[in-house]
Protein backbone atom coordinates (compact mmCIF):
# COMPACT_ATOMS: atom_id res chain seq x y z
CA UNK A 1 -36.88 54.16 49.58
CA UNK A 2 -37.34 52.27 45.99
CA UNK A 3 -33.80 53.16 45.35
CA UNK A 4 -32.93 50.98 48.60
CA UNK A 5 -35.02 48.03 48.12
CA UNK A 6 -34.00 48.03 44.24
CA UNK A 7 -30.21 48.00 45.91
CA UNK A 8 -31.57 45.35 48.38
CA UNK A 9 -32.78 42.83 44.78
CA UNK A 10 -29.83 43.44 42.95
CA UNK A 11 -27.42 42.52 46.08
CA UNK A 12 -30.12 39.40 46.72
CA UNK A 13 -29.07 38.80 42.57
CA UNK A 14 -25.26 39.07 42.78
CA UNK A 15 -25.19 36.68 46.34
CA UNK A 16 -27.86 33.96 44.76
CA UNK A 17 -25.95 34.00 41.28
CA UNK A 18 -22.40 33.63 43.40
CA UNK A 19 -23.91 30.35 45.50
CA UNK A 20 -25.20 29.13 41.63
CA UNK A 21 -22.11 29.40 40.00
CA UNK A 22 -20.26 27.44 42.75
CA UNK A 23 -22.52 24.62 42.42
CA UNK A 24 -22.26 24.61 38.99
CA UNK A 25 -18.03 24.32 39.37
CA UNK A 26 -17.40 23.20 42.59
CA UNK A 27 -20.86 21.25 43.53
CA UNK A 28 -23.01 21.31 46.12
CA UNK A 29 -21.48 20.36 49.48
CA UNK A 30 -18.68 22.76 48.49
CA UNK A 31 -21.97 25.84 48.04
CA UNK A 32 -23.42 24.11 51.39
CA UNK A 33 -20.12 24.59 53.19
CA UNK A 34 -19.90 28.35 52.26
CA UNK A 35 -23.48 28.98 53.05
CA UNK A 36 -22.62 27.53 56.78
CA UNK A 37 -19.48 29.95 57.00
CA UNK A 38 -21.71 32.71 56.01
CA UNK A 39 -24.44 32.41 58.25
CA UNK A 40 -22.35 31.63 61.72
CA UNK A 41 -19.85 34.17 60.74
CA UNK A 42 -23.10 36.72 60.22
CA UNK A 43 -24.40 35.62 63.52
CA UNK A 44 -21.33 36.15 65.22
CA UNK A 45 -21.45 39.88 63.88
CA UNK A 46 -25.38 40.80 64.26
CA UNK A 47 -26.71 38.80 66.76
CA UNK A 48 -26.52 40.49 69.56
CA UNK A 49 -26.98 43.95 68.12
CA UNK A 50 -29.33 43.32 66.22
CA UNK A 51 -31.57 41.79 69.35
CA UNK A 52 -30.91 44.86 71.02
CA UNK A 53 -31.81 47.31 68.08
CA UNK A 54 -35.52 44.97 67.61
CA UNK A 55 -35.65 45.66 71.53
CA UNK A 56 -35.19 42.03 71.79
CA UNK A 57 -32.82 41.97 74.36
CA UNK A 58 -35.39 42.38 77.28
CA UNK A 59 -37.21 39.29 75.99
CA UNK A 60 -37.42 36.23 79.09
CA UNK A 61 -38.45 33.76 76.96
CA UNK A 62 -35.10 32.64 74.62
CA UNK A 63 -37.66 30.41 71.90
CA UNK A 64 -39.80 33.84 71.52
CA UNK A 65 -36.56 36.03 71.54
CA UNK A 66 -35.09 33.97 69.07
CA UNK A 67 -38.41 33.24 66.92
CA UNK A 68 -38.92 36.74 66.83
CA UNK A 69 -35.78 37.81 66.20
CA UNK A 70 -35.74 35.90 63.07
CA UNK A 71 -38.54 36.98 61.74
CA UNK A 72 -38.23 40.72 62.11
CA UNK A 73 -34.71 40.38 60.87
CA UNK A 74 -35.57 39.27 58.06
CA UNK A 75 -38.63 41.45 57.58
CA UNK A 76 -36.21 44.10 57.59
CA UNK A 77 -34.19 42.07 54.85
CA UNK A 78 -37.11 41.68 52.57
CA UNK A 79 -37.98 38.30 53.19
CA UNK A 80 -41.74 36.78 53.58
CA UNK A 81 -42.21 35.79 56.97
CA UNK A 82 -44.83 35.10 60.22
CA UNK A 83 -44.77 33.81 63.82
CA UNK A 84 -46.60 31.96 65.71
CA UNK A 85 -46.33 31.80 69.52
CA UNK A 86 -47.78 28.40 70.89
CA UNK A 87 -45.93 28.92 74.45
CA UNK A 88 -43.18 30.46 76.26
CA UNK A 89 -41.14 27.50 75.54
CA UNK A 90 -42.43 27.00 72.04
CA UNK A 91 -42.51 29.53 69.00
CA UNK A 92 -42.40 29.15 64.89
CA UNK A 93 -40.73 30.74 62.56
CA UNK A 94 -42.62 30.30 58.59
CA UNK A 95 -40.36 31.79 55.53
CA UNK A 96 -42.85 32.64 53.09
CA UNK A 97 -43.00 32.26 48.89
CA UNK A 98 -41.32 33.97 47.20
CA UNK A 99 -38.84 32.33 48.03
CA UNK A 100 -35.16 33.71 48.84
CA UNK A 101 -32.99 32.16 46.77
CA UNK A 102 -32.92 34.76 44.56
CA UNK A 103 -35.35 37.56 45.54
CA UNK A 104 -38.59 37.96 46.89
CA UNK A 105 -38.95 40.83 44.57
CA UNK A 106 -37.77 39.34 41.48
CA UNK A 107 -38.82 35.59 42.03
CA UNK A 108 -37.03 32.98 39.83
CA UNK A 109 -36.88 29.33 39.44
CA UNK A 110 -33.31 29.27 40.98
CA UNK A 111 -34.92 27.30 44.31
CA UNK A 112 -34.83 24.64 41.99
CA UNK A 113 -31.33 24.17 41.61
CA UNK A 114 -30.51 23.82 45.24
CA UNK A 115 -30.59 20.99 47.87
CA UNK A 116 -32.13 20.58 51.21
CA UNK A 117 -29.24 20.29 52.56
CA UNK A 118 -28.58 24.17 51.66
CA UNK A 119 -31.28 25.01 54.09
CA UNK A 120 -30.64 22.45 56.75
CA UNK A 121 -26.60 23.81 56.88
CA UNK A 122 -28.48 27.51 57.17
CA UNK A 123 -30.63 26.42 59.95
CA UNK A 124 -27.22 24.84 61.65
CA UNK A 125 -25.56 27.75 61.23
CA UNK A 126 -27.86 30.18 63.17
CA UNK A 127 -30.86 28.96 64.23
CA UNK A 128 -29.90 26.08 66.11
CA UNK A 129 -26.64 27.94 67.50
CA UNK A 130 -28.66 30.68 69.15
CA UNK A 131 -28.92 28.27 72.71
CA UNK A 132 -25.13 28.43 73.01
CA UNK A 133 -24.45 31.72 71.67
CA UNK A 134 -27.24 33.34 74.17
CA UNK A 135 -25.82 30.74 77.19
CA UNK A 136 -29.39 28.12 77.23
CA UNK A 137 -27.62 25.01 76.92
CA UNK A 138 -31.48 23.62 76.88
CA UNK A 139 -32.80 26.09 73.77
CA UNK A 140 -33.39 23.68 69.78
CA UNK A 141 -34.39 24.26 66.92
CA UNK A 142 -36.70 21.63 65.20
CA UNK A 143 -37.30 21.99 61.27
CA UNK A 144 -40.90 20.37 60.00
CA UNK A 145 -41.03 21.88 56.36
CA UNK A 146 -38.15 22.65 53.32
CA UNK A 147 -39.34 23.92 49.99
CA UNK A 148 -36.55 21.97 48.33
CA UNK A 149 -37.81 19.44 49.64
CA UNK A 150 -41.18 19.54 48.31
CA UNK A 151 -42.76 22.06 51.10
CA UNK A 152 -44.50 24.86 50.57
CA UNK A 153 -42.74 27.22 53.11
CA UNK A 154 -39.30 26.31 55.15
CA UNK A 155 -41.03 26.26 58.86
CA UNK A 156 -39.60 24.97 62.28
CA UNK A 157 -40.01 26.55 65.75
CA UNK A 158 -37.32 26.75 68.93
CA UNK A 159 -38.40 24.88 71.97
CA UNK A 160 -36.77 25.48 75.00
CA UNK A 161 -36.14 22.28 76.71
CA UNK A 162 -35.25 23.47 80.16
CA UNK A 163 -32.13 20.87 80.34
CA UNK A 164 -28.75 20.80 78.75
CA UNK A 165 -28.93 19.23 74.93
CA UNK A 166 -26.07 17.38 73.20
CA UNK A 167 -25.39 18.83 70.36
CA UNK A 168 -27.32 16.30 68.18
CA UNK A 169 -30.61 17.32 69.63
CA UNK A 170 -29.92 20.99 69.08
CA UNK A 171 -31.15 20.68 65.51
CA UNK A 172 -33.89 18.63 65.13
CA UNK A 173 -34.94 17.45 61.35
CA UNK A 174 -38.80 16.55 61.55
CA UNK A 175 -40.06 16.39 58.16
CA UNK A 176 -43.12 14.46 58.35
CA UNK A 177 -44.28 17.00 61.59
CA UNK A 178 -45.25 19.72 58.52
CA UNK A 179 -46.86 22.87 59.85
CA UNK A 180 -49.90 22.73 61.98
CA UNK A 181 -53.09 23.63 60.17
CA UNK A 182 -54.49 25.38 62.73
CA UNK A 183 -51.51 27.87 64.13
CA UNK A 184 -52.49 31.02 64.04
CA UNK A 185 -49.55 32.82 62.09
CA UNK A 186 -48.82 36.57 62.52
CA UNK A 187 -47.12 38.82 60.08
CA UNK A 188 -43.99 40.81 61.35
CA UNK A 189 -45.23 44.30 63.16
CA UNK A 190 -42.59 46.81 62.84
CA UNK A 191 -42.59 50.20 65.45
CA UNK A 192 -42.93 53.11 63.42
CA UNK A 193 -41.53 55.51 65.70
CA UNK A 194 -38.83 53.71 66.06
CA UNK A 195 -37.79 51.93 62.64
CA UNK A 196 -39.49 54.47 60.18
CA UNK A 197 -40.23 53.62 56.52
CA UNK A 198 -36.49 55.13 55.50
CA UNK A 199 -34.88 53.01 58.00
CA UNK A 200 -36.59 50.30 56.99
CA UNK A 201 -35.57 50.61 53.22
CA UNK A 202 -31.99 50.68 54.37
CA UNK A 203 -31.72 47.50 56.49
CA UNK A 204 -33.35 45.80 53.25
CA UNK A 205 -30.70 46.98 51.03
CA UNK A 206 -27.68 46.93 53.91
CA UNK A 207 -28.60 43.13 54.38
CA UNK A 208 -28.24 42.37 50.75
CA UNK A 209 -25.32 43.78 50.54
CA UNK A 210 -24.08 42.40 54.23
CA UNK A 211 -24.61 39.03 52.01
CA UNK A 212 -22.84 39.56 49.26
CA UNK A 213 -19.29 40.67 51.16
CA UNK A 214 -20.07 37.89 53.41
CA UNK A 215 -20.11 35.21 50.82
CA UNK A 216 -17.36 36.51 49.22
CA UNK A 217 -15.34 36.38 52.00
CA UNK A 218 -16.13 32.86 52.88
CA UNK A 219 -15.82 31.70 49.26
CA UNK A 220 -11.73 33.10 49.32
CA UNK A 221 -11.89 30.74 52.19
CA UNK A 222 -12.86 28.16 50.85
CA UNK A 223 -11.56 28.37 47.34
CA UNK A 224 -9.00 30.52 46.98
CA UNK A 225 -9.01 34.34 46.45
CA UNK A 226 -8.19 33.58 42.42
CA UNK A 227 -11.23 31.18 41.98
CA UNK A 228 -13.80 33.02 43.98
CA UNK A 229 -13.16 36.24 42.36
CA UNK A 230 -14.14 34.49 39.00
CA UNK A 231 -16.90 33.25 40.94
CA UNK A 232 -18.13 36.69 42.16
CA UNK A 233 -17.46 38.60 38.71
CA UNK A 234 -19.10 35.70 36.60
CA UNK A 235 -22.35 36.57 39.29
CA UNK A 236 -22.22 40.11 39.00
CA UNK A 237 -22.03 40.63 35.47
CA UNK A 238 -25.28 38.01 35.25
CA UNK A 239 -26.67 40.20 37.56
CA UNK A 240 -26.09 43.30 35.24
CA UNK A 241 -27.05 40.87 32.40
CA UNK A 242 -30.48 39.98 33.90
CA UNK A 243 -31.13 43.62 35.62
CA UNK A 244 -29.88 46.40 33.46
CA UNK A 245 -33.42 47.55 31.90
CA UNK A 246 -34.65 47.39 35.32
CA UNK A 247 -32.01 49.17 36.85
CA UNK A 248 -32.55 51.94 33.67
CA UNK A 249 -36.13 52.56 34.37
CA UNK A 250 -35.81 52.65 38.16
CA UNK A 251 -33.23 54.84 37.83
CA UNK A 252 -34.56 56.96 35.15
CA UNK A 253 -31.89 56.53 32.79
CA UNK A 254 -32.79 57.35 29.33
CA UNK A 255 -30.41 58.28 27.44
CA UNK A 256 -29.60 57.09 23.82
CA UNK A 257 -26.63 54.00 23.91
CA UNK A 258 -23.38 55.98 24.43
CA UNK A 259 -21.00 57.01 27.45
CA UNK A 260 -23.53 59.22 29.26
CA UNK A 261 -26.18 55.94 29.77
CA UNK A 262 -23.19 53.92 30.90
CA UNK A 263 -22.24 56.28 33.27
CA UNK A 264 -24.96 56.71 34.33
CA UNK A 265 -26.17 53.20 35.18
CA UNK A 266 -23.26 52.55 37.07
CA UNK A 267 -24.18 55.50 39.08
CA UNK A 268 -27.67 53.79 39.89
CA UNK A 269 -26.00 50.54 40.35
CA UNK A 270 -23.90 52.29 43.27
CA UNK A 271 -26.33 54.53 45.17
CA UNK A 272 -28.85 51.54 45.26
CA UNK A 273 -26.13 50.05 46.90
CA UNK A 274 -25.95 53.28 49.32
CA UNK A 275 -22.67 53.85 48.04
CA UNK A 276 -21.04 57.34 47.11
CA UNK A 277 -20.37 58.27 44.37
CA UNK A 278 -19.79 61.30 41.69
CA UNK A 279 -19.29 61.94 38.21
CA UNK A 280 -17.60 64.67 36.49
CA UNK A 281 -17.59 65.58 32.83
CA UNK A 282 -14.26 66.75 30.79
CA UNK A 283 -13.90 68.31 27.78
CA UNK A 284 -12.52 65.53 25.84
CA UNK A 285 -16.56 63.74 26.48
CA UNK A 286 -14.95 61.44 29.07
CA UNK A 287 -17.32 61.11 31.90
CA UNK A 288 -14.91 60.17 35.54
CA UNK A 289 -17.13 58.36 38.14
CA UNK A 290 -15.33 58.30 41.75
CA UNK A 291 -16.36 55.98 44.38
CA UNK A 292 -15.76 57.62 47.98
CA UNK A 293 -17.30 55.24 50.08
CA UNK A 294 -18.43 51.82 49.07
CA UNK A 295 -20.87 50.08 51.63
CA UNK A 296 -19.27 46.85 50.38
CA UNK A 297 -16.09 47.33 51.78
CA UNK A 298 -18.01 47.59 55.28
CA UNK A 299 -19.63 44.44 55.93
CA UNK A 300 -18.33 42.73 58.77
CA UNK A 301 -16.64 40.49 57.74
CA UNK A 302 -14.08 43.28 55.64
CA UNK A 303 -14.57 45.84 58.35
CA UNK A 304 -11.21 46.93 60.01
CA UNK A 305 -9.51 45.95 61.74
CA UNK A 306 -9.72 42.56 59.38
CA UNK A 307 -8.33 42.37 56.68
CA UNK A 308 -9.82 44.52 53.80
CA UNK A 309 -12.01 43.49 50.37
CA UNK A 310 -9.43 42.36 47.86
CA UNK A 311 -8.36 44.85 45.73
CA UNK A 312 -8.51 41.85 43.04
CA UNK A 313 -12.28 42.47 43.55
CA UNK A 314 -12.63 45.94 42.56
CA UNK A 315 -10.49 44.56 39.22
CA UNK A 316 -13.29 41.54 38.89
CA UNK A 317 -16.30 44.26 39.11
CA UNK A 318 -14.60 46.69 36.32
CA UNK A 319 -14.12 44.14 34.13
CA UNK A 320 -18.42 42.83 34.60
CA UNK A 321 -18.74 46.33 34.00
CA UNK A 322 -16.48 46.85 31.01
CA UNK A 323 -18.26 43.78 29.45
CA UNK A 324 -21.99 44.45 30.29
CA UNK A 325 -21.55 48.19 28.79
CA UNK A 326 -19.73 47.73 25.83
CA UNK A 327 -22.40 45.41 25.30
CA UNK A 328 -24.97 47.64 26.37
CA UNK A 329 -23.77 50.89 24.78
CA UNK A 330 -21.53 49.19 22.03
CA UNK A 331 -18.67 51.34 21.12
CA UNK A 332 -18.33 52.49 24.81
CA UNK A 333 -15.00 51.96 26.45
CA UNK A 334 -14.96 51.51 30.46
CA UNK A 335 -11.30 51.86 31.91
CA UNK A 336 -10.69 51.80 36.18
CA UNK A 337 -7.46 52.96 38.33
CA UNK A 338 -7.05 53.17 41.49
CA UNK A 339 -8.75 51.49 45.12
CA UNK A 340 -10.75 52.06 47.66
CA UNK A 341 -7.78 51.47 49.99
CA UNK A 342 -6.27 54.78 48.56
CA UNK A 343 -10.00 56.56 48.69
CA UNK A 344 -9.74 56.87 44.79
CA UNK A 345 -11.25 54.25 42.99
CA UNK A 346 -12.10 55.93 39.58
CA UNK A 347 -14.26 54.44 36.44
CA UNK A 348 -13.71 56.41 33.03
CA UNK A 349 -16.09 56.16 30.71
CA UNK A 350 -15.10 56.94 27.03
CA UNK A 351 -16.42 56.14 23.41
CA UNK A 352 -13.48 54.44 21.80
CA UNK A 353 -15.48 54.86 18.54
């Protein structure tokens, strides 16, 4: 279970650092854009099933459906959240501090580099698409607090208007509303028997991860495979950067500097990911890791039959990799071959001392 929710905070690292490093080249609207691709294209994949795995689905009330559907989601994902319930027609949603933008785990000061408009194109996305996607023509979505914009929480409810909206009143912008002091917020309950502690652990780190493909996918989109790839290794190898002593004692990797700790924190790095993977010693003291499955070549948006991850973005990962360790465990040497698209994508780890 730690090893999935570490997996979960390093994925939450890797997505966060990718959005960052766009704004920093491409600025925001170009970030804002992506993060808008993202979250339709994620609602388009796990809407529906995932309303029907919270036993959602039976719901007759779309603004609690959707409320609540929001906030066990992202329960599940790791994220701070509570609901309120004010009628059948009327239900919040509250995303708690820490906030997202990086991890909820590992808060930073990122949220200070973003806009508003980050969150506002997120709550476009989804939240106020759910009335067409579920058929209410009459269903909104009305935001009353943003963190970036000097809120405490990011807060809003869906109202169900019981008439057909234009699509200017489907996403309401009500700053000054705030959040009602006295609502009577409820933390996410969870059914035990039914999502178990292990399960749970799992849909933390899978939605990380779901995040990370997803962006990626969107930022070859919008950018061009070559530029987002240097995107998406310049965040990953920050995120090795910023998490390798963490990933070391979660893992329980102790070793001395040398090819054995490298090895060996890749092979954390992957199974927190809920990949598989093996290593095998040789006599010559180089150590082979093999990836056979890698849970980021699954998300939906890379899931046959689309097309698949780049193989360009297994080279951007080796190279992170190559870079992080050598610095890590200088004198190590980390070479790569092969793809997942063959089933035999190989890392060989080597002292070139």
């Amino acid at each position: 279970m730690d090893l999935c929710r570490l997996g979960g905070s390093l994925a939450f690292s890797v997505d966060n650092g990718m959005t960052l490093s766009v704004i920093q080249h491409h600025g925001h609207e170009v970030a804002e854009e992506i993060q808008f691709r993202v979250l339709r294209s994620h609602q388009q994949h796990m809407f529906a099933d995932g309303l029907k795995k919270l036993g959602l689905d039976k719901e007759t009330s779309d603004a609690v459906r959707c409320a609540k559907f929001h906030v066990l989601s992202n329960h599940l994902g790791g994220l701070r959240v509570r609901y309120a319930e004010e009628s059948a027609d009327k239900a919040w949603v509250v995303y708690d501090s820490p906030y997202w933008i990086d991890s909820p785990w590992t808060p930073s000061m990122s949220v200070a580099a973003i806009r508003p408009q980050m969150l506002i194109r997120t709550m476009q996305a989804w939240h106020a698409n759910n009335g067409p996607f579920l058929g209410n023509s009459g269903l909104a979505y009305v935001q009353t607090e943003l963190v970036p914009n000097g809120g405490v929480c990011d807060a809003g409810y869906f109202q169900d208007h019981h008439r057909p909206l234009d699509d200017s009143e489907r996403f309401v912008l009500r700053l000054d509303e705030g959040l009602p002091p006295d609502l009577e917020l409820q933390a996410p309950e969870l059914d035990e028997s039914v999502w178990p502690l292990e399960r749970q652990a799992k849909a933390w780190r899978n939605f990380s991860v779901a995040y990370v493909g997803g962006r990626l996918y969107w930022m070859i989109s919008e950018l061009g495979e070559a530029e987002a790839l240097r995107r998406y290794e310049h965040a990953f190898k920050l995120a090795l950067l910023q998490h390798r002593e963490r990933l070391a004692a979660a893992a329980g990797v102790t070793q001395e500097p040398g090819v054995r700790r490298a090895a060996e924190l890749w092979t954390a790095w992957h199974r927190s990911y809920g990949d598989v993977v093996t290593l095998e010693d040789s006599s010559s003291g180089v150590i082979e890791g093999l990836v056979q499955r890698s849970r980021l070549h699954e998300v939906g948006e890379f899931a046959p039959p689309a097309e698949p991850l780049p193989i360009a973005a297994e080279r951007a990962e080796h190279r992170a990799w190559a870079s992080v360790l050598a610095y890590d465990s200088p004198g190590v040497v980390t070479d790569a071959s092969g793809c997942m698209a063959d089933s035999n994508w190989v890392f060989r780890f080597s002292s070139g001392r």
